[in-house]
Structure formats: C-alpha cells, structure tokens
PDB file of N, CA and C in Angstrom:
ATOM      1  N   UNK A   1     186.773  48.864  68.631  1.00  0.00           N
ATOM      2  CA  UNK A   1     187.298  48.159  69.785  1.00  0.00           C
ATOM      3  C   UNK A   1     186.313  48.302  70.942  1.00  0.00           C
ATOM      4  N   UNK A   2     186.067  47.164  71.650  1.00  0.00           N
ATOM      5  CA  UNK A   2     185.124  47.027  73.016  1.00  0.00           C
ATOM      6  C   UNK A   2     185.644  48.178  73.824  1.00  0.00           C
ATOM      7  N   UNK A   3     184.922  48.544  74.597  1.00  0.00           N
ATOM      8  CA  UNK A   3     185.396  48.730  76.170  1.00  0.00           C
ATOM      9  C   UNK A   3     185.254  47.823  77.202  1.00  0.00           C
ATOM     10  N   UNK A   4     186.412  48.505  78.050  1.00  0.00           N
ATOM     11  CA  UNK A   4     186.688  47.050  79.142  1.00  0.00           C
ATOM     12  C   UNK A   4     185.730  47.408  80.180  1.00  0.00           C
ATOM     13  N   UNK A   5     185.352  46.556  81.122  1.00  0.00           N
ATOM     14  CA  UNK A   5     184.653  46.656  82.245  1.00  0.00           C
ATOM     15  C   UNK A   5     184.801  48.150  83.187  1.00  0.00           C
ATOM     16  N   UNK A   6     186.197  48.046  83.107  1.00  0.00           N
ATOM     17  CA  UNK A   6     186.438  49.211  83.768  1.00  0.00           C
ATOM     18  C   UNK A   6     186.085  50.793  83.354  1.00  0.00           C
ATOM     19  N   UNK A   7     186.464  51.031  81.749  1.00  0.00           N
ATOM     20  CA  UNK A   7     186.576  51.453  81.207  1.00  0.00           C
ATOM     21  C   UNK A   7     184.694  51.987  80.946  1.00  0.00           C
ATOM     22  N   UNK A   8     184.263  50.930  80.561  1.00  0.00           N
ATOM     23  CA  UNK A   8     182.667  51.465  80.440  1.00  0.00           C
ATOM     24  C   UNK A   8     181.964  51.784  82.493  1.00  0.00           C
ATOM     25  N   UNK A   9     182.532  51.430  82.993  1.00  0.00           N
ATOM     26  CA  UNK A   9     182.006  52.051  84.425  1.00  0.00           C
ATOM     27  C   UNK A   9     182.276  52.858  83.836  1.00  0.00           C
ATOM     28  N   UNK A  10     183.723  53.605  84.478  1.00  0.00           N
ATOM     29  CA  UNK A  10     184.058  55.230  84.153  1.00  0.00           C
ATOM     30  C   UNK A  10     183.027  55.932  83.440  1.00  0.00           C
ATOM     31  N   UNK A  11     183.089  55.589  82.055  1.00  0.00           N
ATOM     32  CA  UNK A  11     182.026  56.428  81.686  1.00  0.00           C
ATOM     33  C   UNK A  11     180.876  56.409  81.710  1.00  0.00           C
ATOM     34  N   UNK A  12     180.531  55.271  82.722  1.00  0.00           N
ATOM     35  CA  UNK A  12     178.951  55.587  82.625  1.00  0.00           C
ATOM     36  C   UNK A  12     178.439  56.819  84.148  1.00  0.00           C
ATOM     37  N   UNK A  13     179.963  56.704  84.925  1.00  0.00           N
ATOM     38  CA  UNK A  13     179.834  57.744  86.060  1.00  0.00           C
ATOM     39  C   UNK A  13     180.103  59.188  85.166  1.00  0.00           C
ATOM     40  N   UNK A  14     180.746  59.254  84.422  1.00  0.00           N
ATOM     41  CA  UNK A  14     180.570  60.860  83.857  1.00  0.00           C
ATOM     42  C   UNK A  14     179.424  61.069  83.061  1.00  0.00           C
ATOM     43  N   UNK A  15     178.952  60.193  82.327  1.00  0.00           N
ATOM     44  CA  UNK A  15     177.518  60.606  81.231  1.00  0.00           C
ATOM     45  C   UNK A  15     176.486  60.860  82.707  1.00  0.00           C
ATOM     46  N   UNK A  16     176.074  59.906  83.509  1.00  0.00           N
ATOM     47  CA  UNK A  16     175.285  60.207  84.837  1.00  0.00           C
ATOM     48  C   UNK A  16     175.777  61.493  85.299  1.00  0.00           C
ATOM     49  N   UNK A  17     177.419  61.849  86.041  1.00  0.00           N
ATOM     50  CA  UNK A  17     177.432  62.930  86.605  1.00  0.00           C
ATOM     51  C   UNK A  17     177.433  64.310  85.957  1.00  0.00           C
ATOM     52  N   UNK A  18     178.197  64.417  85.177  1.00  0.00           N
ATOM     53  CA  UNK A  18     178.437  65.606  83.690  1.00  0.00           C
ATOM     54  C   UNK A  18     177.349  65.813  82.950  1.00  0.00           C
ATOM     55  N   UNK A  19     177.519  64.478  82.130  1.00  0.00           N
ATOM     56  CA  UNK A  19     175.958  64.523  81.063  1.00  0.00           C
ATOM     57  C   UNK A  19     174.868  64.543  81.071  1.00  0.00           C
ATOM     58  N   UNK A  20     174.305  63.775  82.095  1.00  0.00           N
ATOM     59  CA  UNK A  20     173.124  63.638  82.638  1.00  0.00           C
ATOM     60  C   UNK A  20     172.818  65.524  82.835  1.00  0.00           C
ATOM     61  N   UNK A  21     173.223  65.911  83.657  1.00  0.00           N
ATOM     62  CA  UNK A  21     172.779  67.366  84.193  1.00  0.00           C
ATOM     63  C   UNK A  21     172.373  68.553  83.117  1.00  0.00           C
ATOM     64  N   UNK A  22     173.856  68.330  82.174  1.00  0.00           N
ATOM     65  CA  UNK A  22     173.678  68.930  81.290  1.00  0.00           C
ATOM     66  C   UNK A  22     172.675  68.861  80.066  1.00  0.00           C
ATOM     67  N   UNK A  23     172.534  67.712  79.794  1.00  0.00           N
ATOM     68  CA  UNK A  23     171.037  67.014  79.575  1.00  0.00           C
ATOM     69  C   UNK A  23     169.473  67.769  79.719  1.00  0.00           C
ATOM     70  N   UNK A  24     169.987  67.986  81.103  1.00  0.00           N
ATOM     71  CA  UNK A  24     168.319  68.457  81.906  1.00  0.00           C
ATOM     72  C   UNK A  24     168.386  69.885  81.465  1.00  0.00           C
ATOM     73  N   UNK A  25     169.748  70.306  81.363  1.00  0.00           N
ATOM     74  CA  UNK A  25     169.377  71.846  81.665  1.00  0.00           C
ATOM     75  C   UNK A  25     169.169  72.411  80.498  1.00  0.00           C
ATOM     76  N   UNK A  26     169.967  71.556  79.171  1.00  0.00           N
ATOM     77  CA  UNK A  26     169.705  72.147  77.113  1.00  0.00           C
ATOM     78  C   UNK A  26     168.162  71.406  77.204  1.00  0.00           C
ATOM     79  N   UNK A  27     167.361  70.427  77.864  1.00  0.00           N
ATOM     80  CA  UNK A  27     166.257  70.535  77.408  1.00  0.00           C
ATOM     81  C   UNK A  27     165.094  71.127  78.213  1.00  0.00           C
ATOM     82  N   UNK A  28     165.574  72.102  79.502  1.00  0.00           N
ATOM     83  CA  UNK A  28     164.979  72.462  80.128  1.00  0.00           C
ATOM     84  C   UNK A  28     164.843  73.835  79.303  1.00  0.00           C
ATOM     85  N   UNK A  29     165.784  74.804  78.575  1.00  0.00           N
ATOM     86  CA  UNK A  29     166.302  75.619  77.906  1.00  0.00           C
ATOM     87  C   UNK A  29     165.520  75.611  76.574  1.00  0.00           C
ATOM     88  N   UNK A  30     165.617  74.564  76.456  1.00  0.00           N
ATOM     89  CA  UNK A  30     164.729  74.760  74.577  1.00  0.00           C
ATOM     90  C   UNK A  30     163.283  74.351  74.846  1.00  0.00           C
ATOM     91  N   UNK A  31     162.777  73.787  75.959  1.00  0.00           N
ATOM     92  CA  UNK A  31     161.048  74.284  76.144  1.00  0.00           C
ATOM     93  C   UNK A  31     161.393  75.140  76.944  1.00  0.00           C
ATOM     94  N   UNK A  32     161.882  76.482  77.396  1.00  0.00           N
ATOM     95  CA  UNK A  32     161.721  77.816  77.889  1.00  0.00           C
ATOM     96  C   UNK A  32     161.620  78.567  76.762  1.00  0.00           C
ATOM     97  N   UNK A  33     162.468  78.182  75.121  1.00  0.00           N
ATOM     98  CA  UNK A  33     162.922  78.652  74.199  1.00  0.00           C
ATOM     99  C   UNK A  33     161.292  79.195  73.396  1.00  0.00           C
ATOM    100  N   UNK A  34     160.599  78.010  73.696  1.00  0.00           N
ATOM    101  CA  UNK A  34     159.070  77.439  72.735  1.00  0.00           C
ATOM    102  C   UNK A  34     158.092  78.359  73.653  1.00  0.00           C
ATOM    103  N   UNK A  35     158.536  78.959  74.797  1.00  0.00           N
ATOM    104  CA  UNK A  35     157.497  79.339  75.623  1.00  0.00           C
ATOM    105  C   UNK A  35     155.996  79.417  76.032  1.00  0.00           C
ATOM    106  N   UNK A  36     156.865  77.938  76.812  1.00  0.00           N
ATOM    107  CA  UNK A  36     155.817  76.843  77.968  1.00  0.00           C
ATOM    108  C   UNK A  36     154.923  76.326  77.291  1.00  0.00           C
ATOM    109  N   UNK A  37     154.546  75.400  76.202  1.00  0.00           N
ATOM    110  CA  UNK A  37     153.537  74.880  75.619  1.00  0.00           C
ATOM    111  C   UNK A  37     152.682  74.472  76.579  1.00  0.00           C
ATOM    112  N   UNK A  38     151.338  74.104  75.734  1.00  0.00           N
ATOM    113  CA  UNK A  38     150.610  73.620  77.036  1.00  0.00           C
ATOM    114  C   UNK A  38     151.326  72.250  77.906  1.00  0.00           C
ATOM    115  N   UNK A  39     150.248  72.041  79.155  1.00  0.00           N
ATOM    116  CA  UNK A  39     150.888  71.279  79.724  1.00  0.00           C
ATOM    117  C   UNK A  39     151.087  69.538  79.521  1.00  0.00           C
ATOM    118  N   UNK A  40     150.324  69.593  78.640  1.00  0.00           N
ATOM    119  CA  UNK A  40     150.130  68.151  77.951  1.00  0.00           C
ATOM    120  C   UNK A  40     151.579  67.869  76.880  1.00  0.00           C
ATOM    121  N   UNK A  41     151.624  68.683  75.984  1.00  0.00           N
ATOM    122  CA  UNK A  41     152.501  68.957  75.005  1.00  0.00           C
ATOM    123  C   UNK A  41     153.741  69.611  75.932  1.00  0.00           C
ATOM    124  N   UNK A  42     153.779  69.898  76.817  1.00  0.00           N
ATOM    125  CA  UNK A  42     155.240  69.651  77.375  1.00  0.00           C
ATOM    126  C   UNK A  42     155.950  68.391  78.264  1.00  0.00           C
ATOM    127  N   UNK A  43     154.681  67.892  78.800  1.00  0.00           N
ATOM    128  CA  UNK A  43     154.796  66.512  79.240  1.00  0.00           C
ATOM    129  C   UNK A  43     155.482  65.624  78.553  1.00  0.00           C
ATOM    130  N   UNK A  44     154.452  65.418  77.779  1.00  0.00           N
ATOM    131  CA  UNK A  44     155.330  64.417  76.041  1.00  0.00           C
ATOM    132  C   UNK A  44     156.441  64.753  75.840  1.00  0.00           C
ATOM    133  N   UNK A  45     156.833  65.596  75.547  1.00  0.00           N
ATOM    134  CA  UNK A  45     158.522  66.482  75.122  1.00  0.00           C
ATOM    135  C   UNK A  45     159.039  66.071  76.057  1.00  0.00           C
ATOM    136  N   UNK A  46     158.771  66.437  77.528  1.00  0.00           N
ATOM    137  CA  UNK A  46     159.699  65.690  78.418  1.00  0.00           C
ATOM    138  C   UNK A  46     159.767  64.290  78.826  1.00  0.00           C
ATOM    139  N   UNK A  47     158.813  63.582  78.560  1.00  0.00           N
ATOM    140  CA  UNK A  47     158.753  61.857  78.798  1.00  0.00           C
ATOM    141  C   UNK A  47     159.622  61.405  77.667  1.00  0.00           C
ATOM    142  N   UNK A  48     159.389  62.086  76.330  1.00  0.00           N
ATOM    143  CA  UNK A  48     159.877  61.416  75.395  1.00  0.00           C
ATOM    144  C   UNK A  48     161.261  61.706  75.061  1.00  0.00           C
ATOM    145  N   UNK A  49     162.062  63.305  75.706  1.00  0.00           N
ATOM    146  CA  UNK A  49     163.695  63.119  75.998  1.00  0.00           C
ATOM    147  C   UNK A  49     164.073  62.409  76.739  1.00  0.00           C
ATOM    148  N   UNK A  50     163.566  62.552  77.862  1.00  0.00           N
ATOM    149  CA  UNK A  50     163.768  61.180  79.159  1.00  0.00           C
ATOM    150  C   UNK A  50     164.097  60.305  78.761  1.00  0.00           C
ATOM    151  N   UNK A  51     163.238  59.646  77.893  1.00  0.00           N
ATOM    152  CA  UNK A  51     163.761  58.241  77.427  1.00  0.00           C
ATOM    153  C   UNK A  51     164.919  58.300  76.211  1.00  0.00           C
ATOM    154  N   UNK A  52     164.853  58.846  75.089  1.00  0.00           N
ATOM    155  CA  UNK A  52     165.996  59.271  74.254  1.00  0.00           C
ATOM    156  C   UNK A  52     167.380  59.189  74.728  1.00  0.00           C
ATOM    157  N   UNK A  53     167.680  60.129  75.714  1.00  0.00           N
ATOM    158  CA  UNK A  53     169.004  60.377  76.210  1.00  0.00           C
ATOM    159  C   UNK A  53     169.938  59.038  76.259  1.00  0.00           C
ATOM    160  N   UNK A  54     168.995  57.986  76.329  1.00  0.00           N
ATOM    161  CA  UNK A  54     169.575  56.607  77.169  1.00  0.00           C
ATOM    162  C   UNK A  54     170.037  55.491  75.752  1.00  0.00           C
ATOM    163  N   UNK A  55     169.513  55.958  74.916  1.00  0.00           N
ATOM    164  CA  UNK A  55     169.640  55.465  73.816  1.00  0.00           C
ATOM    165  C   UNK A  55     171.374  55.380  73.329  1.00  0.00           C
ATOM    166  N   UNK A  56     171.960  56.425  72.926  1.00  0.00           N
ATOM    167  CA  UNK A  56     173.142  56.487  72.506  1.00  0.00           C
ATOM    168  C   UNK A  56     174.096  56.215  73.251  1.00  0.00           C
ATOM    169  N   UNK A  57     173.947  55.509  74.714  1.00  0.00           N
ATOM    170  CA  UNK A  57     174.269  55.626  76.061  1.00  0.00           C
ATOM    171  C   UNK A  57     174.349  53.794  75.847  1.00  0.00           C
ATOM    172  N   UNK A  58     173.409  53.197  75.299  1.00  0.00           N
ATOM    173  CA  UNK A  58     173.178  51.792  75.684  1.00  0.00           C
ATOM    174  C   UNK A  58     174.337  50.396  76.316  1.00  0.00           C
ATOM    175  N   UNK A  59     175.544  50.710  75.177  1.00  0.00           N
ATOM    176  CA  UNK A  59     176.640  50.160  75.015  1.00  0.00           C
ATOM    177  C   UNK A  59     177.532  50.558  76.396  1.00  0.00           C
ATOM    178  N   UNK A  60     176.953  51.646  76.917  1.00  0.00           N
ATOM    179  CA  UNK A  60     177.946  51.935  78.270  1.00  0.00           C
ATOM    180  C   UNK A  60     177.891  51.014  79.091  1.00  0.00           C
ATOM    181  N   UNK A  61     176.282  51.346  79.585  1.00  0.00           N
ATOM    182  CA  UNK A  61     175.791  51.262  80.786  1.00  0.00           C
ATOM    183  C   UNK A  61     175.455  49.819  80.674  1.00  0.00           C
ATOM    184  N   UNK A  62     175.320  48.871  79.596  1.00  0.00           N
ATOM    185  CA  UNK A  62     175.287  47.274  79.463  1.00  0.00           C
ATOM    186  C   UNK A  62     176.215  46.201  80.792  1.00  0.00           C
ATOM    187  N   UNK A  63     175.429  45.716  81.596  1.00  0.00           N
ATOM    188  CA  UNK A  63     176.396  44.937  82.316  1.00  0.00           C
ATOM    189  C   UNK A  63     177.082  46.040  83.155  1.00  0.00           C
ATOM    190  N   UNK A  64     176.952  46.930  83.805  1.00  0.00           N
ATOM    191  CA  UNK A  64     177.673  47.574  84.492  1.00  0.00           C
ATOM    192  C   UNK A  64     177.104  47.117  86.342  1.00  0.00           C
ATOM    193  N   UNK A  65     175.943  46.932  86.648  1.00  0.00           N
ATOM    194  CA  UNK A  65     175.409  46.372  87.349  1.00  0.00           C
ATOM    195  C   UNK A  65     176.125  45.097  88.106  1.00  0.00           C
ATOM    196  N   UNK A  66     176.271  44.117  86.831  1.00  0.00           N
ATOM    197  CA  UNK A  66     177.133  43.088  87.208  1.00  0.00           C
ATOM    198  C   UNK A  66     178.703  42.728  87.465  1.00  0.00           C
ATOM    199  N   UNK A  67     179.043  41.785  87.853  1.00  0.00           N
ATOM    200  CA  UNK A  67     180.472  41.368  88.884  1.00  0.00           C
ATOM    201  C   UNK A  67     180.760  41.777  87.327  1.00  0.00           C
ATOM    202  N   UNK A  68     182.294  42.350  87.907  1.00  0.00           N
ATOM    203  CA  UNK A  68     183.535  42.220  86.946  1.00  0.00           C
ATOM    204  C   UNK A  68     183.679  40.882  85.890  1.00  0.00           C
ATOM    205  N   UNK A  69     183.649  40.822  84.734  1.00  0.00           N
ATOM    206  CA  UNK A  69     183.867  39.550  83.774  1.00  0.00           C
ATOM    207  C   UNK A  69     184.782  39.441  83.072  1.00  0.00           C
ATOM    208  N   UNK A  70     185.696  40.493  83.784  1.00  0.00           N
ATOM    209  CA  UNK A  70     187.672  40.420  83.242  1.00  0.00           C
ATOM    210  C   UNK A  70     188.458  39.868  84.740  1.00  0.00           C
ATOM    211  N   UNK A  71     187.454  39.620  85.807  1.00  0.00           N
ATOM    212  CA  UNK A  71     188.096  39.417  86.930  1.00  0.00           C
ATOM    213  C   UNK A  71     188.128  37.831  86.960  1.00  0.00           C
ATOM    214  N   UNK A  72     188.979  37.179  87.360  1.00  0.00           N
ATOM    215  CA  UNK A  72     188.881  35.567  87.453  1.00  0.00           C
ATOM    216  C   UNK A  72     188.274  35.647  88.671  1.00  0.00           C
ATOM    217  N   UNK A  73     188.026  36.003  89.631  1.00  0.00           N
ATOM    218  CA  UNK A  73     187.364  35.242  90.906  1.00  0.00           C
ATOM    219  C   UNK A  73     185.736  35.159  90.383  1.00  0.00           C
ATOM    220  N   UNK A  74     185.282  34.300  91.208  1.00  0.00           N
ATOM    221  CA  UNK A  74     184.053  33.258  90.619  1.00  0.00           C
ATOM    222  C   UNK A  74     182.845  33.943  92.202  1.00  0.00           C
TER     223      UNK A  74
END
C-alpha cells in the first residue's frame, strides 16, 4: 500500500530528525572502530555512506517538496 502525502512527510521529518543523526553517529563509530584510516580512505567511506543512507529512503522523500496532490485546491 502507497503512502499518503501526509503520511510520507511525517516520515521523512523523523528519518531527517531521528535517523539522520543516528546515521552519523553508527558511522562515525565504526571508522573510530577501524582506527582512523588514512585520510583518503576515510574520505571515500564517508562520501560513499553519505550517499547510501538516501537510498532506502527514496520512496519517502519523493514529491515531498511539492503542493499536496490529495488536496483539490489548484
């Protein structure tokens, strides 16, 4: 089943406020874990979660930008 307009806001404010953070801090945690690769090879690791995270996320955050499209006003 879809989510409704409303319904995918909501969660795209908790994955941003909740998830997002928590996000930063399990992959801030597992390169502390590897201890500090160089700085090249931690770069990459972090450019390339950066972008990941957003992936399983896609279907949220789709159209959230735009006017309501369950609302009749034009």
């Amino acid at each position: 089943m879809a989510l409704s307009y409303k319904a995918r806001k909501r969660w795209s404010l908790v994955v941003l406020l909740v998830g997002m953070p928590a996000y930063v801090i399990a992959c801030v945690t597992v390169i502390n874990w590897l201890e500090r690769p160089s700085f090249v090879v931690e770069l990459l690791v972090y450019v390339a979660l950066g972008v990941l995270w957003a992936f399983p996320f896609k279907f949220v955050f789709k159209g959230i930008g735009q006017a309501d499209p369950d609302n009749g006003d034009t």
